[in-house]
N, C-alpha and C. Protein backbone atom coordinates (compact mmCIF):
# COMPACT_ATOMS: atom_id res chain seq x y z
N UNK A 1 17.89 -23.91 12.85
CA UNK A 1 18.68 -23.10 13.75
C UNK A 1 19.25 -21.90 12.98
N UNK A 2 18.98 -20.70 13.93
CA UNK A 2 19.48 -19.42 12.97
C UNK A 2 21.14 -19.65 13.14
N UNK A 3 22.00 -19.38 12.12
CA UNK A 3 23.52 -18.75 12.58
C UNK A 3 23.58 -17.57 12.83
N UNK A 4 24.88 -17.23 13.72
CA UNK A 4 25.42 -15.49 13.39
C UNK A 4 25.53 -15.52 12.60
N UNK A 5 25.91 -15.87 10.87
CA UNK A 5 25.61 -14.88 10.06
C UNK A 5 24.60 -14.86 9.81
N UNK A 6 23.60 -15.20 9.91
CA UNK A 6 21.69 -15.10 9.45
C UNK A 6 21.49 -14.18 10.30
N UNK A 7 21.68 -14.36 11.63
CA UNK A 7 21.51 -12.82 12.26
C UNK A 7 21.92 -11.63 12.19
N UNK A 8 23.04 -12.02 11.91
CA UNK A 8 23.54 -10.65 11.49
C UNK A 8 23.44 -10.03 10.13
N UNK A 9 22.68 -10.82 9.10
CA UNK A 9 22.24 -10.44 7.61
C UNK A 9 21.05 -10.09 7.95
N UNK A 10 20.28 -10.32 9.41
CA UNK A 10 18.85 -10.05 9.21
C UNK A 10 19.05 -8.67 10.25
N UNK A 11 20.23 -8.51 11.34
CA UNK A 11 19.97 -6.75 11.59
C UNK A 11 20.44 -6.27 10.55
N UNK A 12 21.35 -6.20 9.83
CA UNK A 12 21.47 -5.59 8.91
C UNK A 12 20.74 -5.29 7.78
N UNK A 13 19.60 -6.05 7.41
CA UNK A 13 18.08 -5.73 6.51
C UNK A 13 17.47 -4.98 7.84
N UNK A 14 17.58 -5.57 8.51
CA UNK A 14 16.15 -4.25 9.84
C UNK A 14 17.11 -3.26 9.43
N UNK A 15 18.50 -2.95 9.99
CA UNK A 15 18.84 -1.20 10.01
C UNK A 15 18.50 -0.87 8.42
N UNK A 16 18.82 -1.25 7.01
CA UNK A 16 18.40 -0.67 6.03
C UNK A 16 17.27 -0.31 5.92
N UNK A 17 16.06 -1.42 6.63
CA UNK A 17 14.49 -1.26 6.19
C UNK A 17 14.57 0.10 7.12
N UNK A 18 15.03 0.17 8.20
CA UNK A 18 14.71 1.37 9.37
C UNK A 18 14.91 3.08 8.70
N UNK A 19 16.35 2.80 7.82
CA UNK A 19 17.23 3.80 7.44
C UNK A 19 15.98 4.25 5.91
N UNK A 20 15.39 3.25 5.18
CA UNK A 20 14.38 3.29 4.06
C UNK A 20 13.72 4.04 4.39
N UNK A 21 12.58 3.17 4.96
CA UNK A 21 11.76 3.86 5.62
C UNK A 21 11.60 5.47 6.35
N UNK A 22 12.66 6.07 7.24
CA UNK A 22 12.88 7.30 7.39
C UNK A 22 13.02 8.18 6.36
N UNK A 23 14.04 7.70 5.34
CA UNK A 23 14.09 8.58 4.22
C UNK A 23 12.77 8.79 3.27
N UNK A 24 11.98 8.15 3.26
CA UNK A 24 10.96 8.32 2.36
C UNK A 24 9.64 8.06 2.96
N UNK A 25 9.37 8.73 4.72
CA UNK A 25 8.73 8.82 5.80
C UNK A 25 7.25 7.64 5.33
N UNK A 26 8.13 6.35 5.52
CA UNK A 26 6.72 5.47 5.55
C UNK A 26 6.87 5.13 6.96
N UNK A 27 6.01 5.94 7.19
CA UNK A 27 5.94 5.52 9.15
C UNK A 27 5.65 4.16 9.34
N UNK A 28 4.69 3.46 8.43
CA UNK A 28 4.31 2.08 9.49
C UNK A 28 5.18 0.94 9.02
N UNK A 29 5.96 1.23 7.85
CA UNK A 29 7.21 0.69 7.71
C UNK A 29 8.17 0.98 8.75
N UNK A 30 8.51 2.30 9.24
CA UNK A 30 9.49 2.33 10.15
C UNK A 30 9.18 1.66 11.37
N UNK A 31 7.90 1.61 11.89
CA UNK A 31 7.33 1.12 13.16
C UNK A 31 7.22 0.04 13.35
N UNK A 32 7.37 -0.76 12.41
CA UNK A 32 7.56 -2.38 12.26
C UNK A 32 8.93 -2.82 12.88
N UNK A 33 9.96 -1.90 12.31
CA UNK A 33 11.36 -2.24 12.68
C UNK A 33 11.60 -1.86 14.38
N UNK A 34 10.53 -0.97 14.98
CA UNK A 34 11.23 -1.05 16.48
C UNK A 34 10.18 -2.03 16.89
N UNK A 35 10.66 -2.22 18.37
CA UNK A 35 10.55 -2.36 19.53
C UNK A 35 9.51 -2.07 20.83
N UNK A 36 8.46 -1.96 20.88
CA UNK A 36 7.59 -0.91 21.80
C UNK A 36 8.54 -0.54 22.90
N UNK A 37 9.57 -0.81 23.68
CA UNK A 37 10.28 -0.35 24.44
C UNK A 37 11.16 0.13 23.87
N UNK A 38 11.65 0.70 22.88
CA UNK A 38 12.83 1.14 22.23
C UNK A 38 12.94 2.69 22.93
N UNK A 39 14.08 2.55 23.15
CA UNK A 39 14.87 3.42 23.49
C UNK A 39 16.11 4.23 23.00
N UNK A 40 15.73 6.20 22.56
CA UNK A 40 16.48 6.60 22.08
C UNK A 40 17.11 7.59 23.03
N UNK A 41 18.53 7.72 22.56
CA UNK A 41 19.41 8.32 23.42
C UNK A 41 19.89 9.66 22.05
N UNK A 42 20.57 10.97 22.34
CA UNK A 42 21.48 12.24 21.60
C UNK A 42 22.17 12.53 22.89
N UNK A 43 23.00 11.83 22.95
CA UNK A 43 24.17 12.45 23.46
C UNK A 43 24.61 13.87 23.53
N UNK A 44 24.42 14.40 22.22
CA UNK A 44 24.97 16.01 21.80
C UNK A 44 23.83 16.30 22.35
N UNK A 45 22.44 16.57 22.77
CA UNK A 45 21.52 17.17 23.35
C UNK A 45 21.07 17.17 24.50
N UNK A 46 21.85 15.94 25.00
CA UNK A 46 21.11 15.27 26.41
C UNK A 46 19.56 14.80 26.03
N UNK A 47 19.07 14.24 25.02
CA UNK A 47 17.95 13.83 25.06
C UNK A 47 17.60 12.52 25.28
N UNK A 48 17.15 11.62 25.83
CA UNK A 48 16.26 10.40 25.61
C UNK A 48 14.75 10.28 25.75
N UNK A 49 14.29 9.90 24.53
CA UNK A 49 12.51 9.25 24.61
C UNK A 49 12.78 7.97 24.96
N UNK A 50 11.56 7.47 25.57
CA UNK A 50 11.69 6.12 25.77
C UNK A 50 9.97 5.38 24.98
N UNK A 51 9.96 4.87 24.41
CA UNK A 51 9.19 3.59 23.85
C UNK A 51 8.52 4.11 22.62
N UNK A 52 8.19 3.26 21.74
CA UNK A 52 7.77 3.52 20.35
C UNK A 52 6.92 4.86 20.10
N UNK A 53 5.96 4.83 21.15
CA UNK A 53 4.89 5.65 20.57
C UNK A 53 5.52 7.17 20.46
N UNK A 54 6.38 7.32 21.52
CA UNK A 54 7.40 8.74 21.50
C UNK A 54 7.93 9.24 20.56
N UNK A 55 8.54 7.77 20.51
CA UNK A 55 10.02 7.47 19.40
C UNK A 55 9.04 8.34 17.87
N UNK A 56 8.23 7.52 17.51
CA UNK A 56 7.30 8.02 16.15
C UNK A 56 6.86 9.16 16.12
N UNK A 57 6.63 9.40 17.18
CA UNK A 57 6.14 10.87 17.31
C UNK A 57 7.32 12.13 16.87
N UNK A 58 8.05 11.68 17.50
CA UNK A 58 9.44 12.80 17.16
C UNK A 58 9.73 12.65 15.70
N UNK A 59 9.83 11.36 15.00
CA UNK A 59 10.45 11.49 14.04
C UNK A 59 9.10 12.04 12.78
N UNK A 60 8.26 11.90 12.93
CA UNK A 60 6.92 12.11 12.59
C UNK A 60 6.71 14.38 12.45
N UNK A 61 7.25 14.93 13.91
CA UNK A 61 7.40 16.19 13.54
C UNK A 61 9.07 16.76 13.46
N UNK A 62 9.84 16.02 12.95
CA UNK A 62 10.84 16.17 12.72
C UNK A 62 10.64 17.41 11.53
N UNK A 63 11.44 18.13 11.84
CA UNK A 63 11.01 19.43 11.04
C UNK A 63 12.22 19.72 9.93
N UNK A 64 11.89 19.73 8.43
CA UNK A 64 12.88 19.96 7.36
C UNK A 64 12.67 18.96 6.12
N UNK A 65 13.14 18.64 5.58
CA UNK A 65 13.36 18.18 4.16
C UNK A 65 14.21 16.98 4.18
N UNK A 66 14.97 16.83 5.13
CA UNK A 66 16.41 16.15 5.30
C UNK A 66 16.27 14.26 4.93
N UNK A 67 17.10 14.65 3.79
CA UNK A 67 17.53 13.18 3.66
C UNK A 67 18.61 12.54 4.03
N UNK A 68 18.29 11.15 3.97
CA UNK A 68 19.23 10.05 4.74
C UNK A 68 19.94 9.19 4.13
N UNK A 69 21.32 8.45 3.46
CA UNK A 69 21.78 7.86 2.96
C UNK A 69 22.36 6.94 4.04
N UNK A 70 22.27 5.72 3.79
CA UNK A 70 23.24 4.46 4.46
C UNK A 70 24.37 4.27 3.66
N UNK A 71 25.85 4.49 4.62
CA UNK A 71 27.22 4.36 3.58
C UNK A 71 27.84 3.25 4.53
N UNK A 72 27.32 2.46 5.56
CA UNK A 72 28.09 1.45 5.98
C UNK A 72 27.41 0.85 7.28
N UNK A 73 27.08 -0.16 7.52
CA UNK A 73 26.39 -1.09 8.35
C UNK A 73 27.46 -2.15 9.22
N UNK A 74 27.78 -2.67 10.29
CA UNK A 74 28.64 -3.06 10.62
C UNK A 74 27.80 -3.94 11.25
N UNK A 75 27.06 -5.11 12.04
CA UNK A 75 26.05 -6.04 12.50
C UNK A 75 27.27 -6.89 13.56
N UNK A 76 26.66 -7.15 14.64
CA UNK A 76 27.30 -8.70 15.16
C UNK A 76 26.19 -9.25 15.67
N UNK A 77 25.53 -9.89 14.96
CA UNK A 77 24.39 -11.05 15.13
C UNK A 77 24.45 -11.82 16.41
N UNK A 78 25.54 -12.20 16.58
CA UNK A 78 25.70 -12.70 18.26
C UNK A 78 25.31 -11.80 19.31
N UNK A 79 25.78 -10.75 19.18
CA UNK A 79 25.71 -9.42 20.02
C UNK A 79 24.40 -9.25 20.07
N UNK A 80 23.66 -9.15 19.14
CA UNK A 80 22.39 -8.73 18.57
C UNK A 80 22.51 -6.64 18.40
N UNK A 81 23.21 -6.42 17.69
CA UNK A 81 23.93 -5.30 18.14
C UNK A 81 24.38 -4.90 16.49
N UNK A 82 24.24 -3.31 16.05
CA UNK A 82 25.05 -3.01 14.80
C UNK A 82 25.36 -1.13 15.01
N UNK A 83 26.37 -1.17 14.27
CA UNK A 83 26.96 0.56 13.91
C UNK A 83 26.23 0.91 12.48
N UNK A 84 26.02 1.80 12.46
CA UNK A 84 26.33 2.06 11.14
C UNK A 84 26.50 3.95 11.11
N UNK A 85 26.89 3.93 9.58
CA UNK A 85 27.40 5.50 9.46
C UNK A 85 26.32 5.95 7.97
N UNK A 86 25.94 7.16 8.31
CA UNK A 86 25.13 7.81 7.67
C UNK A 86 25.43 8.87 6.96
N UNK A 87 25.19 9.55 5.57
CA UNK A 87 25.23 10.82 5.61
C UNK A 87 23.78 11.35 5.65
N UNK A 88 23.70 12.81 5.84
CA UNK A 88 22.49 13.02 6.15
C UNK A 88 22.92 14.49 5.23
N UNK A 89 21.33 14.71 4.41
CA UNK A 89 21.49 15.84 3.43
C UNK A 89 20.34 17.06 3.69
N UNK A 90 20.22 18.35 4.66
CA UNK A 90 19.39 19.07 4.77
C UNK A 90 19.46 20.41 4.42
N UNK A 91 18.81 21.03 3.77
CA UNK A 91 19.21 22.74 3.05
C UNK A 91 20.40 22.18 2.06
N UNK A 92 20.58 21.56 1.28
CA UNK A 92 21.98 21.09 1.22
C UNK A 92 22.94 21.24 1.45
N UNK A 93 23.06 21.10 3.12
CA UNK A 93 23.93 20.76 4.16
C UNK A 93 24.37 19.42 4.45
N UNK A 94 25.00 18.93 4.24
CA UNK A 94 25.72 17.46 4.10
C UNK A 94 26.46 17.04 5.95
N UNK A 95 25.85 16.31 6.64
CA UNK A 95 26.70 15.89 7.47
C UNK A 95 26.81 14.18 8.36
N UNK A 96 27.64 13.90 8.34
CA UNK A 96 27.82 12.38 8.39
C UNK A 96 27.04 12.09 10.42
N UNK A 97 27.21 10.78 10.63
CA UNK A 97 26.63 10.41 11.84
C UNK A 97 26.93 9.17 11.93
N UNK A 98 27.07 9.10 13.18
CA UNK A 98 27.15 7.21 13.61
C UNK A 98 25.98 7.13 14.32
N UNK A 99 25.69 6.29 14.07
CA UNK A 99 24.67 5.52 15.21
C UNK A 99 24.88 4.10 15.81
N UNK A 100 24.11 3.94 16.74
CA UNK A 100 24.53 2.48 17.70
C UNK A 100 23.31 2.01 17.90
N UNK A 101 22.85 0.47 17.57
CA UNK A 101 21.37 -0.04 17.32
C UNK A 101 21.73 -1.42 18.23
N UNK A 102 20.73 -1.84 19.27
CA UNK A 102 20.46 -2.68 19.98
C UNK A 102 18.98 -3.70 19.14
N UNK A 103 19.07 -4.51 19.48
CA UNK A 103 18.47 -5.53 18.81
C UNK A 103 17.70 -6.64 20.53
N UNK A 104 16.18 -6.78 20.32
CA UNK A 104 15.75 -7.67 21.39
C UNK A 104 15.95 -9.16 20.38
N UNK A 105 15.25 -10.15 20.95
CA UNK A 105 15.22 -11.58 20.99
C UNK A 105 14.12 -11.59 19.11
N UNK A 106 13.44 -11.01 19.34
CA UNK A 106 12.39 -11.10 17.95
C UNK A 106 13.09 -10.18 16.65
N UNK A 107 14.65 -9.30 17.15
CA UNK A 107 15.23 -8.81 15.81
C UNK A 107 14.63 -7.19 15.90
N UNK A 108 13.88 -6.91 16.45
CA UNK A 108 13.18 -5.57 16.19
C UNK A 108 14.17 -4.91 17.49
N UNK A 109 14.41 -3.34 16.26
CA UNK A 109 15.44 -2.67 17.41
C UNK A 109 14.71 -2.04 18.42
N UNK A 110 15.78 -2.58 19.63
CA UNK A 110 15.42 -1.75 20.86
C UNK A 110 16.13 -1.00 21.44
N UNK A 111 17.36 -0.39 20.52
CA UNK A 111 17.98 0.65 21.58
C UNK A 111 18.71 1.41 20.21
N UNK A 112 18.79 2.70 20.29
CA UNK A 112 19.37 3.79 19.39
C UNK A 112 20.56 4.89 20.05
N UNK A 113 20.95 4.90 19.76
CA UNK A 113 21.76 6.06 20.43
C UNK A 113 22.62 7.06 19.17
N UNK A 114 22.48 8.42 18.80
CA UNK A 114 22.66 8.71 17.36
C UNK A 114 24.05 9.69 18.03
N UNK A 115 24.70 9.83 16.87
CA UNK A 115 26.17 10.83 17.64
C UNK A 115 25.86 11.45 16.14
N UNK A 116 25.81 12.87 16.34
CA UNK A 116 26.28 13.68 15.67
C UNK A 116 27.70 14.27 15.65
N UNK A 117 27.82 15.01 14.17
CA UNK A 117 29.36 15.57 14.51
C UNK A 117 29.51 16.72 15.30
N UNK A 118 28.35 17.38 16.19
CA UNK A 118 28.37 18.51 16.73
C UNK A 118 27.96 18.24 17.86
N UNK A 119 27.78 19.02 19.06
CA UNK A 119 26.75 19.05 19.94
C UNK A 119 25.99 20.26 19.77
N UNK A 120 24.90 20.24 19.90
CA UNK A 120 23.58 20.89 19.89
C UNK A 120 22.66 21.61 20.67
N UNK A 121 21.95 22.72 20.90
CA UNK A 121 20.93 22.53 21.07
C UNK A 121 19.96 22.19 20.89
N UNK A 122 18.94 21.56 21.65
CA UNK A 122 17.71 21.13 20.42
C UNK A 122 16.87 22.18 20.06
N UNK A 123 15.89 22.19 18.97
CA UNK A 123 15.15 23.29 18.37
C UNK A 123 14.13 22.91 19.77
N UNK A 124 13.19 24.03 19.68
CA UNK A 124 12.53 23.74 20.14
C UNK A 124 10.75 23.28 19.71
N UNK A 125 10.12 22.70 20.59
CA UNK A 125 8.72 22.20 20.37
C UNK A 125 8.88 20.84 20.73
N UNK A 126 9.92 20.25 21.19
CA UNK A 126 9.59 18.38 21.40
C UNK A 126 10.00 18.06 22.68
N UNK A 127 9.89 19.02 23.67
CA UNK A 127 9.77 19.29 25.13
C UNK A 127 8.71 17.98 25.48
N UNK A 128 7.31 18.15 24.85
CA UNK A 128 6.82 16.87 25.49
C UNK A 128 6.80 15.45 24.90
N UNK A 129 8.51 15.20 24.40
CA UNK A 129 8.56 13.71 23.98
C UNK A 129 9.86 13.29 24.75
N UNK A 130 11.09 14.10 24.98
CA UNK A 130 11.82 13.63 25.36
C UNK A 130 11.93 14.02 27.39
N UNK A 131 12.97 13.57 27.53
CA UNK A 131 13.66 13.66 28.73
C UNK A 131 15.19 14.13 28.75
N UNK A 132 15.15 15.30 29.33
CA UNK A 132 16.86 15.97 28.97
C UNK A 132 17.84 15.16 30.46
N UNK A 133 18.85 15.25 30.05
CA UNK A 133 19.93 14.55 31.20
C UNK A 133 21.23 15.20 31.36
């Protein structure tokens, strides 16, 4: 029998493997950690994609240099549910982020929702991945 804390030590290895993986763009490492229904939300943009193949796609022409540091993971294994806070390093431009990660029954995330410290426009070119709201 798993415990909450085994679950919650094991989202907390998925969000690091997720957060790895991005930073040092091993896609089929990152693609392991979702969901085929995963669902991302930007608030500051009004954007949501909905299901993996999208999801990869965006982060895949994500345009820049920008790296990713994990400075704090927060998990509730019961919940199936974690926070965590990021800094993020581009042009060396430094700016922090929360994010909010949903978790299905098999551990692989299925729900994202990222808050920046700004709101945004989005650049453009990824018109055909998301859905504005």
């Amino acid at each position: 029998m798993t415990t909450t804390a085994d679950s919650t030590a094991e989202l907390r290895a998925t969000v690091e493997r997720y957060w790895t993986a991005a930073d040092v763009r091993d896609w089929d490492a990152f693609a392991a950690t979702l969901a085929d229904e995963v669902l991302y939300d930007l608030p500051q943009t009004r954007e949501r994609i909905r299901g993996k193949e999208r999801y990869m796609a965006f982060n895949r022409e994500y345009p820049g240099d920008w790296r990713v540091r994990v400075e704090r993971v927060v998990a509730d294994g019961g919940g199936r549910q974690a926070a965590v806070r990021t800094l993020f390093t581009d042009r060396g431009r430094e700016s922090h982020a929360v994010h909010f990660f949903t978790f299905d029954a098999q551990g692989r995330i299925s729900g994202i929702t990222d808050f920046w410290p700004e709101p945004y426009e989005p650049p453009a070119g990824r018109e055909h991945l998301v859905e504005r709201y």
